[in-house]
Structures are given as structure tokens and as C-alpha cells.
C-alpha atoms as a PDB file:
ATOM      1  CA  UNK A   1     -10.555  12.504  -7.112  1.00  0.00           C
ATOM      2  CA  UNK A   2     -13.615  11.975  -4.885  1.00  0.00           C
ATOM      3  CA  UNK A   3     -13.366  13.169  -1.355  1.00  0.00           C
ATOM      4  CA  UNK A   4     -15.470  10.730   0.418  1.00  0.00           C
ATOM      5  CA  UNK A   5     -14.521   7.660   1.683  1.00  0.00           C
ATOM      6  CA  UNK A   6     -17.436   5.170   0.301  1.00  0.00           C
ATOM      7  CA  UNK A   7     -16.209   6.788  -2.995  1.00  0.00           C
ATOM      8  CA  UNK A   8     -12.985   6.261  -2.887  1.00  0.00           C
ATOM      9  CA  UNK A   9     -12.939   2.725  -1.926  1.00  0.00           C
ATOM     10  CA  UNK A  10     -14.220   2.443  -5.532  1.00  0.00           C
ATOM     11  CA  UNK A  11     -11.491   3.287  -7.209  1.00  0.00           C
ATOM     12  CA  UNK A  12      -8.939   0.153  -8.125  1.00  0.00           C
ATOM     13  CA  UNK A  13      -6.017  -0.411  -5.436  1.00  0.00           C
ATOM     14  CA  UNK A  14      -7.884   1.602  -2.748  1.00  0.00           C
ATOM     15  CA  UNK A  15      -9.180  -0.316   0.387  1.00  0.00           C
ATOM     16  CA  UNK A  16     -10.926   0.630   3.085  1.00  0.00           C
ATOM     17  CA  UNK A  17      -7.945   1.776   5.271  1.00  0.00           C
ATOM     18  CA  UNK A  18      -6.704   3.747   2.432  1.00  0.00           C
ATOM     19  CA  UNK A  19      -9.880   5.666   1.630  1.00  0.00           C
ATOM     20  CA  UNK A  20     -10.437   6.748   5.658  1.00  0.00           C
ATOM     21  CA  UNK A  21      -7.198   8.144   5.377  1.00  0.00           C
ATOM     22  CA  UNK A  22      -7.329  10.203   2.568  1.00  0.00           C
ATOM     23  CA  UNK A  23     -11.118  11.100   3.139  1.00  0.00           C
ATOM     24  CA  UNK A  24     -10.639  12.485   6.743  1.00  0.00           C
ATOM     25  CA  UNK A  25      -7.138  13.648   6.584  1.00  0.00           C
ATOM     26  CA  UNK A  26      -7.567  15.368   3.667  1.00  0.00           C
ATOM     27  CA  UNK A  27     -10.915  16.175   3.172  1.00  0.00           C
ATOM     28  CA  UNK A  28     -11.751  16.162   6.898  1.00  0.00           C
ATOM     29  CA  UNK A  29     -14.835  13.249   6.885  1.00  0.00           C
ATOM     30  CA  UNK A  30     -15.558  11.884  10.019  1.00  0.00           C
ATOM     31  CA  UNK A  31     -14.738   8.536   9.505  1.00  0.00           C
ATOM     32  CA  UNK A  32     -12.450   5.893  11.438  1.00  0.00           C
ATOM     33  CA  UNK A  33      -8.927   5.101  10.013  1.00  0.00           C
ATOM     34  CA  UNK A  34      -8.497   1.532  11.213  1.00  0.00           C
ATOM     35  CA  UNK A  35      -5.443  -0.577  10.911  1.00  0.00           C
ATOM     36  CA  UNK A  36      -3.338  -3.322  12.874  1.00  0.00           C
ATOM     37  CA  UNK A  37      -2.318  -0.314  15.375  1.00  0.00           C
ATOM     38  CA  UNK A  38      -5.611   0.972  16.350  1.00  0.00           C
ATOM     39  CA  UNK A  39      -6.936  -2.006  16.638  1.00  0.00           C
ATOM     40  CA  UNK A  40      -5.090  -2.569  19.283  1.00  0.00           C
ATOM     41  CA  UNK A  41      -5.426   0.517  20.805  1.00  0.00           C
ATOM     42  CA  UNK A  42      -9.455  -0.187  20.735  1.00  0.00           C
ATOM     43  CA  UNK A  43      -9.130  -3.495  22.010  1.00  0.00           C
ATOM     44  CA  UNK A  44      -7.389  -2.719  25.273  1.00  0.00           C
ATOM     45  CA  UNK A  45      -8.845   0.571  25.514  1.00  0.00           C
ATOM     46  CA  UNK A  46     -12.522  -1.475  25.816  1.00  0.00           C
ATOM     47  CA  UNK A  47     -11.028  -4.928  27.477  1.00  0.00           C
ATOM     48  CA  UNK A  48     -11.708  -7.021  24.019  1.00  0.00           C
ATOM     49  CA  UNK A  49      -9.515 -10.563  24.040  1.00  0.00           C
ATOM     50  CA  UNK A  50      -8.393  -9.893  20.405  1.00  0.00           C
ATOM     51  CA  UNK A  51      -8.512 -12.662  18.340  1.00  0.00           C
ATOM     52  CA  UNK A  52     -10.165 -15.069  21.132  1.00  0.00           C
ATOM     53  CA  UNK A  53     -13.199 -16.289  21.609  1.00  0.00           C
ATOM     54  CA  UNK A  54     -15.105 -13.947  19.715  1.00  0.00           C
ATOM     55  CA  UNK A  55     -12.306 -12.699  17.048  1.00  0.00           C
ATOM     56  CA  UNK A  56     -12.661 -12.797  13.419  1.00  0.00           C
ATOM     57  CA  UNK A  57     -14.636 -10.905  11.741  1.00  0.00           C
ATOM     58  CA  UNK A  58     -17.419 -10.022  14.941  1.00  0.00           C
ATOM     59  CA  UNK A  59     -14.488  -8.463  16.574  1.00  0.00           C
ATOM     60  CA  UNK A  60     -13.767  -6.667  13.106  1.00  0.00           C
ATOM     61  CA  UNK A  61     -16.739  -4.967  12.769  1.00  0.00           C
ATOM     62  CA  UNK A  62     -16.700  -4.153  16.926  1.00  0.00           C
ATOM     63  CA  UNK A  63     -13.653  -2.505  16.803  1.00  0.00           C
ATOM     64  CA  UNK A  64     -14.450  -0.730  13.550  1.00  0.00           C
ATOM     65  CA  UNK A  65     -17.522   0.372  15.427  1.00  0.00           C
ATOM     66  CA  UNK A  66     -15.903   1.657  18.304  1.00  0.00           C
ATOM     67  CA  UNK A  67     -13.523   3.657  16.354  1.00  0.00           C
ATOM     68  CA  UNK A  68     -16.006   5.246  14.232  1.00  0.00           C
ATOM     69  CA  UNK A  69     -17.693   6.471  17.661  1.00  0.00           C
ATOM     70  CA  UNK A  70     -14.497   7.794  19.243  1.00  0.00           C
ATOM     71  CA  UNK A  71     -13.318  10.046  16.256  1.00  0.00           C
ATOM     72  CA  UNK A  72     -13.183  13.463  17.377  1.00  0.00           C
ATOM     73  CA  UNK A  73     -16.004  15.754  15.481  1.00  0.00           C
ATOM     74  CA  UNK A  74     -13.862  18.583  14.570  1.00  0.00           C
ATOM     75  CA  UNK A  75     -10.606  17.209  14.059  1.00  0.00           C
ATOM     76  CA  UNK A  76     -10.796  13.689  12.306  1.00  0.00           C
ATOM     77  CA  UNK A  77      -7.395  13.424  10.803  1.00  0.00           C
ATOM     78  CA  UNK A  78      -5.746  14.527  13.722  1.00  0.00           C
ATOM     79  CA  UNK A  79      -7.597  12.134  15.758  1.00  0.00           C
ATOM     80  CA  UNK A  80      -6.838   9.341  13.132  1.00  0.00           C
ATOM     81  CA  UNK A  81      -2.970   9.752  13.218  1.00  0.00           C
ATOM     82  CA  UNK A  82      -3.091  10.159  16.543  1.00  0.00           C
ATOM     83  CA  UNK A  83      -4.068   7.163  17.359  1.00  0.00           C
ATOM     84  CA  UNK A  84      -2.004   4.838  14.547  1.00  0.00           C
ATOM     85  CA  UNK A  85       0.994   7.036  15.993  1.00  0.00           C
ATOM     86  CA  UNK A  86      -0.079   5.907  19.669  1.00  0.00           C
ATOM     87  CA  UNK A  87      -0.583   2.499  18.849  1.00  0.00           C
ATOM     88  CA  UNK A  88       2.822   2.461  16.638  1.00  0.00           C
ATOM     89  CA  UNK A  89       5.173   4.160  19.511  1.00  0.00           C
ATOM     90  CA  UNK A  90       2.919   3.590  23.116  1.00  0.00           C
ATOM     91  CA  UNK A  91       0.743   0.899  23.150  1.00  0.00           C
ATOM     92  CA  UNK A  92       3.141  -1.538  21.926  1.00  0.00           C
ATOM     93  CA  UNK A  93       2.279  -4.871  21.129  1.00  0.00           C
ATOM     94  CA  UNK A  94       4.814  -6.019  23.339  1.00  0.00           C
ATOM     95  CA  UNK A  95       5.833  -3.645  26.658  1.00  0.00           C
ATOM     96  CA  UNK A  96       3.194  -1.314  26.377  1.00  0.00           C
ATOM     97  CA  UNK A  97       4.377   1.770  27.783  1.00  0.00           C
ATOM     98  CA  UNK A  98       1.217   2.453  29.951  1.00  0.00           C
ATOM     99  CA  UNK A  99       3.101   5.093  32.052  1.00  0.00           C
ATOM    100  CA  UNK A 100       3.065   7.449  29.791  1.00  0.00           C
ATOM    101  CA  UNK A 101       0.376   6.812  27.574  1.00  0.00           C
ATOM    102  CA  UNK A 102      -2.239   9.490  27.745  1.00  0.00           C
ATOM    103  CA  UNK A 103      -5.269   7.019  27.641  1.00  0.00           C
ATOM    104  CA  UNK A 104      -3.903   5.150  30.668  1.00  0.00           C
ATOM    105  CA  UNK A 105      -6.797   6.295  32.661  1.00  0.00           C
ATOM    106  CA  UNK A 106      -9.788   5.291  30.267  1.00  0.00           C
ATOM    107  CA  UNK A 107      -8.049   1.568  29.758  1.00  0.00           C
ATOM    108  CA  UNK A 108      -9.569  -1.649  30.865  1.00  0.00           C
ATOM    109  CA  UNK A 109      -7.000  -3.349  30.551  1.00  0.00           C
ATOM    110  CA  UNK A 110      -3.853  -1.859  30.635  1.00  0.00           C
ATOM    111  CA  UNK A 111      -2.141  -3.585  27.997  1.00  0.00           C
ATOM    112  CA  UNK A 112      -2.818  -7.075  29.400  1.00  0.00           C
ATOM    113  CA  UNK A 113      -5.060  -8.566  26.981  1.00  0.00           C
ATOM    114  CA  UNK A 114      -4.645 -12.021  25.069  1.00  0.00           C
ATOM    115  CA  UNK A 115      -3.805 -12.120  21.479  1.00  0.00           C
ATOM    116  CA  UNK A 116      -3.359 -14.601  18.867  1.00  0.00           C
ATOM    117  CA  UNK A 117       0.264 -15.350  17.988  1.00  0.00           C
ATOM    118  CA  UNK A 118       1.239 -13.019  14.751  1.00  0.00           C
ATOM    119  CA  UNK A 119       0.764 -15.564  11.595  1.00  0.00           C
ATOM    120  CA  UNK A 120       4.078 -17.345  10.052  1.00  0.00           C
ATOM    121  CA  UNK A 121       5.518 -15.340   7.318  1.00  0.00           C
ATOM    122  CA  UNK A 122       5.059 -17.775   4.011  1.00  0.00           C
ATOM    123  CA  UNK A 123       7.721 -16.939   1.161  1.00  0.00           C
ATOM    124  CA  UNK A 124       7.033 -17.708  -2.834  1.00  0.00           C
ATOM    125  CA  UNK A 125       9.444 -17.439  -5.864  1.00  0.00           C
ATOM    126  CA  UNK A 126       8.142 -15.144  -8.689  1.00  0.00           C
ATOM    127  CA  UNK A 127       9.971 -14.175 -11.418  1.00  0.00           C
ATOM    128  CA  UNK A 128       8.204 -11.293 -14.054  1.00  0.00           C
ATOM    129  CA  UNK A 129       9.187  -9.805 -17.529  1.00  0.00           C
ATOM    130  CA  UNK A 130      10.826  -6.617 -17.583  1.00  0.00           C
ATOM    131  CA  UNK A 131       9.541  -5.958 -21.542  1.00  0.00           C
ATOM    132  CA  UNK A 132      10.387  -2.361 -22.907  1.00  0.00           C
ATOM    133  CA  UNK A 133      10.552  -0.974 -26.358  1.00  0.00           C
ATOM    134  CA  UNK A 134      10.929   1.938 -28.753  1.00  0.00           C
ATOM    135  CA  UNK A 135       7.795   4.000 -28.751  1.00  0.00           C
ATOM    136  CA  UNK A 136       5.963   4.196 -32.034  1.00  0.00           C
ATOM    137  CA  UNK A 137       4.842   7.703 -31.083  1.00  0.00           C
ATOM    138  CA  UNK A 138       6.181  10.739 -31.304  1.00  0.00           C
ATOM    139  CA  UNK A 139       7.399  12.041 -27.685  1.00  0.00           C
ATOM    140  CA  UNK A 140       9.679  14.755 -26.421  1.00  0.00           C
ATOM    141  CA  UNK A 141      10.607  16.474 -22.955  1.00  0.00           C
ATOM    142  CA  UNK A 142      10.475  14.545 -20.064  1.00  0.00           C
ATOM    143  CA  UNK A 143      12.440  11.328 -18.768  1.00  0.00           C
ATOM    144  CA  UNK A 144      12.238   8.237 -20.390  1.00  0.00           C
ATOM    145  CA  UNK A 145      10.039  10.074 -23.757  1.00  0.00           C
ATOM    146  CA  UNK A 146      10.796   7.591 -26.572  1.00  0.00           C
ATOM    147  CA  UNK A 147      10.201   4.181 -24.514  1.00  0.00           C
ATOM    148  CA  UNK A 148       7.121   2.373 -23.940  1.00  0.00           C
ATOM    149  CA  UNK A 149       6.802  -1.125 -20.787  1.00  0.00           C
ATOM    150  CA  UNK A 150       4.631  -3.354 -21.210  1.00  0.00           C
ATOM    151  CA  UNK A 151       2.166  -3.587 -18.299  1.00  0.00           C
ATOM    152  CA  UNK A 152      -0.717  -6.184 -17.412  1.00  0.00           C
ATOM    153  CA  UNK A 153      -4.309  -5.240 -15.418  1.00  0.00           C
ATOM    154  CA  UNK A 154      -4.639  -7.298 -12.798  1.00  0.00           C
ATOM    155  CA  UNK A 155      -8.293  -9.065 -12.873  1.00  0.00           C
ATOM    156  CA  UNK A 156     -10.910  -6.910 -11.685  1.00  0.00           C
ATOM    157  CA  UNK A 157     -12.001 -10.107  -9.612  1.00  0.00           C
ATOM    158  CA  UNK A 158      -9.304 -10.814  -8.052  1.00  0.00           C
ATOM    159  CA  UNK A 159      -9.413 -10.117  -4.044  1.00  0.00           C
ATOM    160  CA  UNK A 160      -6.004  -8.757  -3.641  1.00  0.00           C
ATOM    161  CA  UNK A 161      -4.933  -5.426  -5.953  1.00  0.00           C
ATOM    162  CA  UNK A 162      -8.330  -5.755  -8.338  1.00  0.00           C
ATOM    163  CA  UNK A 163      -7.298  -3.806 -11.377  1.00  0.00           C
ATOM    164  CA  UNK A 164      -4.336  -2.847 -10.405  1.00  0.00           C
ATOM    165  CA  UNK A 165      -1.463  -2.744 -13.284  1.00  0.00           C
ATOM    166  CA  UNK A 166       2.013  -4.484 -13.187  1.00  0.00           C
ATOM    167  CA  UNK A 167       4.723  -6.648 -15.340  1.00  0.00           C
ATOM    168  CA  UNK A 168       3.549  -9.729 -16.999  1.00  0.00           C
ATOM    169  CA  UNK A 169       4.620 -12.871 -14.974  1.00  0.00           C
ATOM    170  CA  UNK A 170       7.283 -15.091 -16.513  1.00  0.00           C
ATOM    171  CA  UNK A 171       6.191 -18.898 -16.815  1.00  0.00           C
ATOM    172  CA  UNK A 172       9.738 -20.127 -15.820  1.00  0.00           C
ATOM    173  CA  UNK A 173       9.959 -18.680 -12.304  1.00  0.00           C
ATOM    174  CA  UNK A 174      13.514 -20.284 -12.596  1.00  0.00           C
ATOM    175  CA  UNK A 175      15.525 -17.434 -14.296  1.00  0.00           C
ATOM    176  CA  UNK A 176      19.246 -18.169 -16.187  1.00  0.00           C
ATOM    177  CA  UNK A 177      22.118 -16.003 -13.552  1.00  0.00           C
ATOM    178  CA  UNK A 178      22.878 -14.221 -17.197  1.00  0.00           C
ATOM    179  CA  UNK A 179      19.456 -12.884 -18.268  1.00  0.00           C
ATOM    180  CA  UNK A 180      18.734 -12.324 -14.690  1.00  0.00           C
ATOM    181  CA  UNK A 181      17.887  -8.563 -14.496  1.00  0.00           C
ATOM    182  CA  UNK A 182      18.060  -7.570 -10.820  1.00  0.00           C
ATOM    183  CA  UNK A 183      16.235  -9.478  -7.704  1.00  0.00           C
ATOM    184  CA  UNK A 184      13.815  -7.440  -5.389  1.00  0.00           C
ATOM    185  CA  UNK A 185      12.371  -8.873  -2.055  1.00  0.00           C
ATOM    186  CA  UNK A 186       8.681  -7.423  -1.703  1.00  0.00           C
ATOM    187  CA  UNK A 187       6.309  -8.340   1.507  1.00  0.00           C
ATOM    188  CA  UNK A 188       2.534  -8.426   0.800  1.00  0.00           C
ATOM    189  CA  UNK A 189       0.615  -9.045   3.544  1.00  0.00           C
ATOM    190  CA  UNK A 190       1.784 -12.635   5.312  1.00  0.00           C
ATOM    191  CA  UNK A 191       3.746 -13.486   2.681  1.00  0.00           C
ATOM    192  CA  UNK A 192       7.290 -12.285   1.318  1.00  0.00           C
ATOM    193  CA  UNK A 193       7.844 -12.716  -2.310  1.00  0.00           C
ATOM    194  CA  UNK A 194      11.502 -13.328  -3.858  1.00  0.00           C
ATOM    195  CA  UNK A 195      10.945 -12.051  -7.322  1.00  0.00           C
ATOM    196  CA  UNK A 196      13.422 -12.304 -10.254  1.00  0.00           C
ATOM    197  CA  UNK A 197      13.267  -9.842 -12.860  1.00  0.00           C
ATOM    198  CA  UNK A 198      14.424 -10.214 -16.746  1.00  0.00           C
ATOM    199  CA  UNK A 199      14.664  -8.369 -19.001  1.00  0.00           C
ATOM    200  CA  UNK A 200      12.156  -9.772 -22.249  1.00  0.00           C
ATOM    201  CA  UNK A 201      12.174  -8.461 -25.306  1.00  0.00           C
ATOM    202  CA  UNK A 202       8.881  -7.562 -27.495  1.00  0.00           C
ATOM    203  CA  UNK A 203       9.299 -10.230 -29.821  1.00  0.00           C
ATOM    204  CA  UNK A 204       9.589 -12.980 -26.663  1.00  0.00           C
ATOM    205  CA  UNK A 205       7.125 -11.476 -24.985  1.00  0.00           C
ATOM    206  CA  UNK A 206       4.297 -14.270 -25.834  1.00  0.00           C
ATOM    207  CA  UNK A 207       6.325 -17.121 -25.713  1.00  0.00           C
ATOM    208  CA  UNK A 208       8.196 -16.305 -21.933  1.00  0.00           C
ATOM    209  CA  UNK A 209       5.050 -14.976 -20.007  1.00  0.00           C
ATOM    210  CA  UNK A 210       1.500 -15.930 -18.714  1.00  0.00           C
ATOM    211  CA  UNK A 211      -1.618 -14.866 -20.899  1.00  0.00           C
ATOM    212  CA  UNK A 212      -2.985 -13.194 -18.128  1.00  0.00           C
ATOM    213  CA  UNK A 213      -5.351  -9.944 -18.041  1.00  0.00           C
ATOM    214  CA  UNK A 214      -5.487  -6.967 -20.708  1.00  0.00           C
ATOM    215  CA  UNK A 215      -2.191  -5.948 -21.642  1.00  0.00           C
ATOM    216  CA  UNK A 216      -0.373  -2.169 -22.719  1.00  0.00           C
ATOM    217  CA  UNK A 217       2.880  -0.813 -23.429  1.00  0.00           C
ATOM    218  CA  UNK A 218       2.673   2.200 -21.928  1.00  0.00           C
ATOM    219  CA  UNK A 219       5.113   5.688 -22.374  1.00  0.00           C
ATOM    220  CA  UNK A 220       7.190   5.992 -19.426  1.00  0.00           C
ATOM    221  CA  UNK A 221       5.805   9.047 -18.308  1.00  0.00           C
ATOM    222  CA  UNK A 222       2.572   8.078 -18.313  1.00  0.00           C
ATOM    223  CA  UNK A 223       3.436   4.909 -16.233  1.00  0.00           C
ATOM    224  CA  UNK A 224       4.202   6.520 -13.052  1.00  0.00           C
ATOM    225  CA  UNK A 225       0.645   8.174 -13.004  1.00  0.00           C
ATOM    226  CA  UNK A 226      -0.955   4.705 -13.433  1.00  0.00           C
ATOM    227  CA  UNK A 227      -2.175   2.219 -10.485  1.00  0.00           C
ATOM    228  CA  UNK A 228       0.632   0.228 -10.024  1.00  0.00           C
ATOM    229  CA  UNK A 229       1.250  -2.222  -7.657  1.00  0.00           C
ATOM    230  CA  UNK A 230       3.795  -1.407  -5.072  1.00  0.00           C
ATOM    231  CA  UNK A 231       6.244  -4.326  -6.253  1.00  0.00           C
ATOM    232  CA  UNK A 232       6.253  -3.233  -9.963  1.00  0.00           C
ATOM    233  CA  UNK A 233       6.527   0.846  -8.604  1.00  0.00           C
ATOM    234  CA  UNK A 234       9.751  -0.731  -7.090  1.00  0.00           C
ATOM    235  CA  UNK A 235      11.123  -2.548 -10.311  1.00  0.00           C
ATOM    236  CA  UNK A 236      10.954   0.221 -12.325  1.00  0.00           C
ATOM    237  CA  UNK A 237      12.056   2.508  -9.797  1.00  0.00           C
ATOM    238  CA  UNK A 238      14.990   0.361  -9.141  1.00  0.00           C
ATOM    239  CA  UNK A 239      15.884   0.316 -13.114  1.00  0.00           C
ATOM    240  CA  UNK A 240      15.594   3.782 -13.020  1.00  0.00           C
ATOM    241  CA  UNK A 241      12.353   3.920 -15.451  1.00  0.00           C
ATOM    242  CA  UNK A 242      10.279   6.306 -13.911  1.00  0.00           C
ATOM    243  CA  UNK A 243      10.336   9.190 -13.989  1.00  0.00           C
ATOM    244  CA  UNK A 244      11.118  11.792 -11.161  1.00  0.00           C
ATOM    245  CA  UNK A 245       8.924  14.440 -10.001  1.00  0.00           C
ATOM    246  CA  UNK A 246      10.089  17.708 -10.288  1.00  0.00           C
ATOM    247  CA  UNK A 247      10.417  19.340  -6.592  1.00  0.00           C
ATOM    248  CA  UNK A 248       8.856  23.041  -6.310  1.00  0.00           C
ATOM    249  CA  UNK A 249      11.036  25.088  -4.463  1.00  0.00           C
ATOM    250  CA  UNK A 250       9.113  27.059  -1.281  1.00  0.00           C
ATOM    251  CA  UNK A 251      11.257  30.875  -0.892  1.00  0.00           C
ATOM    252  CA  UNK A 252      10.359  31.831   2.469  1.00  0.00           C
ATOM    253  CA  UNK A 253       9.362  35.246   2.234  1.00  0.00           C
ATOM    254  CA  UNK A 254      10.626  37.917   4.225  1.00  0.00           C
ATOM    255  CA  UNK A 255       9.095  38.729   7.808  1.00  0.00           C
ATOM    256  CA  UNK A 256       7.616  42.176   7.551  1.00  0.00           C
ATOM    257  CA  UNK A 257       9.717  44.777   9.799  1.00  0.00           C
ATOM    258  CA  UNK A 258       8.056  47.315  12.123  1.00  0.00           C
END
């Protein structure tokens, strides 16, 4: 697993935000974590009219500038939650609570600065194949050993979730109430998907789904340790096809006595 950010933003499913995090929390690179919170936090902090005037992507790259000069040199992750947890609990995006916010002092503005109003939630109707089968190898031990689910890469193209895996699409988005597996509501960026799930099996896989991108049936165990997207994570978590991590247990061991 690479430990600096410009490498791990590399790897399939991992965007910028995601590799500042785990490169300076965990690895301690100095590098700015920047989401919708600090953003905020940066904009009011320097006075910046977010998303007038000169929003967009300008303002993008100021703020990500800005925040990439404020990160403290010794402590990055600290500094980096820090400031999402300020932005998520403080500076509010409605009634800021500049009394007792600790940067009161260095802000320009206070927490009166214009914004553009939040984008309208859109909603679509999915529906994918739940597909799973009989493994034709020979598997013992853990949770679900003996079954393989068929998974689809996403296109390595594509702009959202590049190579990413997850359950083949259905072509009838319109599933029967009978063959209707479970329904799962699952929010990806501005838009909140409805998805029906059903339950296909291996002979009706072709014939019910979309010819999409390079397809496996995977063993169960080895599908949790895959890239998954977060809405196919949450199907087969749901039908209880993952499986569970085993929890080490910490003894606390005993203070010594002078």
C-alpha cells in the first residue's frame, strides 16, 4: 500500500480527498485533506465569496492552495481532522458558532460570506442482479467458503468509481414484487439512487443484465477484500454475504506495583 498521496490517488476508487487522508494521517505527509468542510473553513477564514464571482474551479485550486500552506509541519493529521471536525461541529454552514470557535480571531469574515444555494438532490431507479453460485473450487474455513457472486469492473474510463467492482445492472429496472430481493436507498454525490435488487441465477445471468465491463464470480471471502463500490459493500452486507472480520481482543495488562 503506498504511503504517499500522489501514489495513492492511483490506485482505483481512491480520489484525491481519500489519498490526503490516508497519506498524512497515517503516514504523516504534509499534505492538505480538503473536503466540503474545510472548504468552508478556508473560505471565511481568508474572506473568499464561495461559489461567486470567481467560484468553480479558480476558487478550487485557491482554497486547495491555502490549505496546503496552513497544514501544520509536525502534526499533519492532527491538523487535517482538526479542521474537517471544526468545519463539521463550529463553523457551520448555517449559525456558525463564531463565539467559540478558536480561529475567531484570524477570520475575515466571521461566517458572513455568500454561498451558492446547495444543488437539488436528483433521484434515479436502478435495479442490479444479485447472481451467486456453487463454487467450482475447493474451499473450506471461513464464511461463505463454497459460494462464488458474480461481480462487474466498472470502466477504467469512467469519471465516477473507475475500476471499481460491483453487481451487474439489470436491463429491466422495473423488478416483479416476487423476485424482488430487498430495496436499498444509496446517495452518491447529488443524486440518491433507489435500487432494486434480485436475485439472478447463473443460467439468466446473460439474458437479465447489461453487457457491461469484465466480469468474475468471485469466492465470498475474497470479495470483501476487493474494491467495491460502497452501494454493492451494502447489498451484500445487507444479505449477509460477506464475511465478518474477526475482532482481536486487546487484555490490558496489569499496571506494575511499587
Amino acid at each position: 500500500m503506498p504511503a504517499k498521496a500522489e501514489e495513492l490517488r492511483a490506485l482505483p476508487g481512491i480520489g484525491a480527498y481519500t489519498a490526503a487522508a490516508l497519506a498524512s494521517i497515517a503516514h504523516g505527509e504534509r499534505v492538505a485533506v480538503v473536503d466540503g468542510n474545510v472548504e468552508r473553513v478556508v473560505c471565511r477564514l481568508e474572506g473568499w465569496d464561495a461559489g461567486v464571482d470567481s467560484g468553480g474551479a479558480a476558487l478550487r485550486r485557491r482554497i486547495e492552495n491555502r490549505a496546503a500552506q496552513l497544514v501544520d509541519l509536525t502534526q499533519p493529521g492532527d491538523f487535517n481532522q482538526a479542521m474537517m471536525e471544526l468545519g463539521a461541529t463550529v463553523c457551520l454552514p448555517r449559525n456558525p458558532q463564531c463565539l467559540v470557535c478558536p480561529l475567531t480571531s484570524h477570520c475575515a469574515t466571521r461566517g458572513e460570506h455568500k454561498t451558492q444555494p446547495r444543488p437539488r438532490m436528483l433521484s434515479r431507479e436502478v435495479a442490479h442482479a444479485l447472481a451467486v453460485r456453487t463454487s467450482r473450487r475447493k474451499s473450506r474455513g471461513a464464511m461463505g467458503a463454497g459460494c462464488e457472486v458474480l461481480l462487474e469492473q466498472r470502466a477504467a474510463s469512467l469519471t465516477v468509481m473507475p475500476g471499481m467492482w460491483e453487481l451487474p445492472a439489470l436491463i429491466d429496472a422495473d423488478v416483479p414484487a416476487e423476485e424482488l430481493r430487498m430495496t436499498v436507498r444509496h446517495a452518491i454525490m447529488q443524486v440518491n439512487y433507489y435500487v432494486r435488487i434480485r436475485t439472478v441465477l447463473e443460467g439468466d445471468v446473460d439474458a437479465l443484465t447489461v453487457a457491461g465491463g469484465r466480469r468474475r464470480w468471485v469466492p465470498l471471502a475474497e470479495a470483501g477484500q476487493m474494491a467495491l463500490t460502497g452501494l454493492t459493500r451494502k447489498v451484500l452486507a445487507r444479505a449477509h454475504l460477506l464475511p465478518t472480520a474477526t475482532r482481536e481482543v486487546i487484555v490490558p495488562q496489569a499496571a506494575n506495583v511499587v
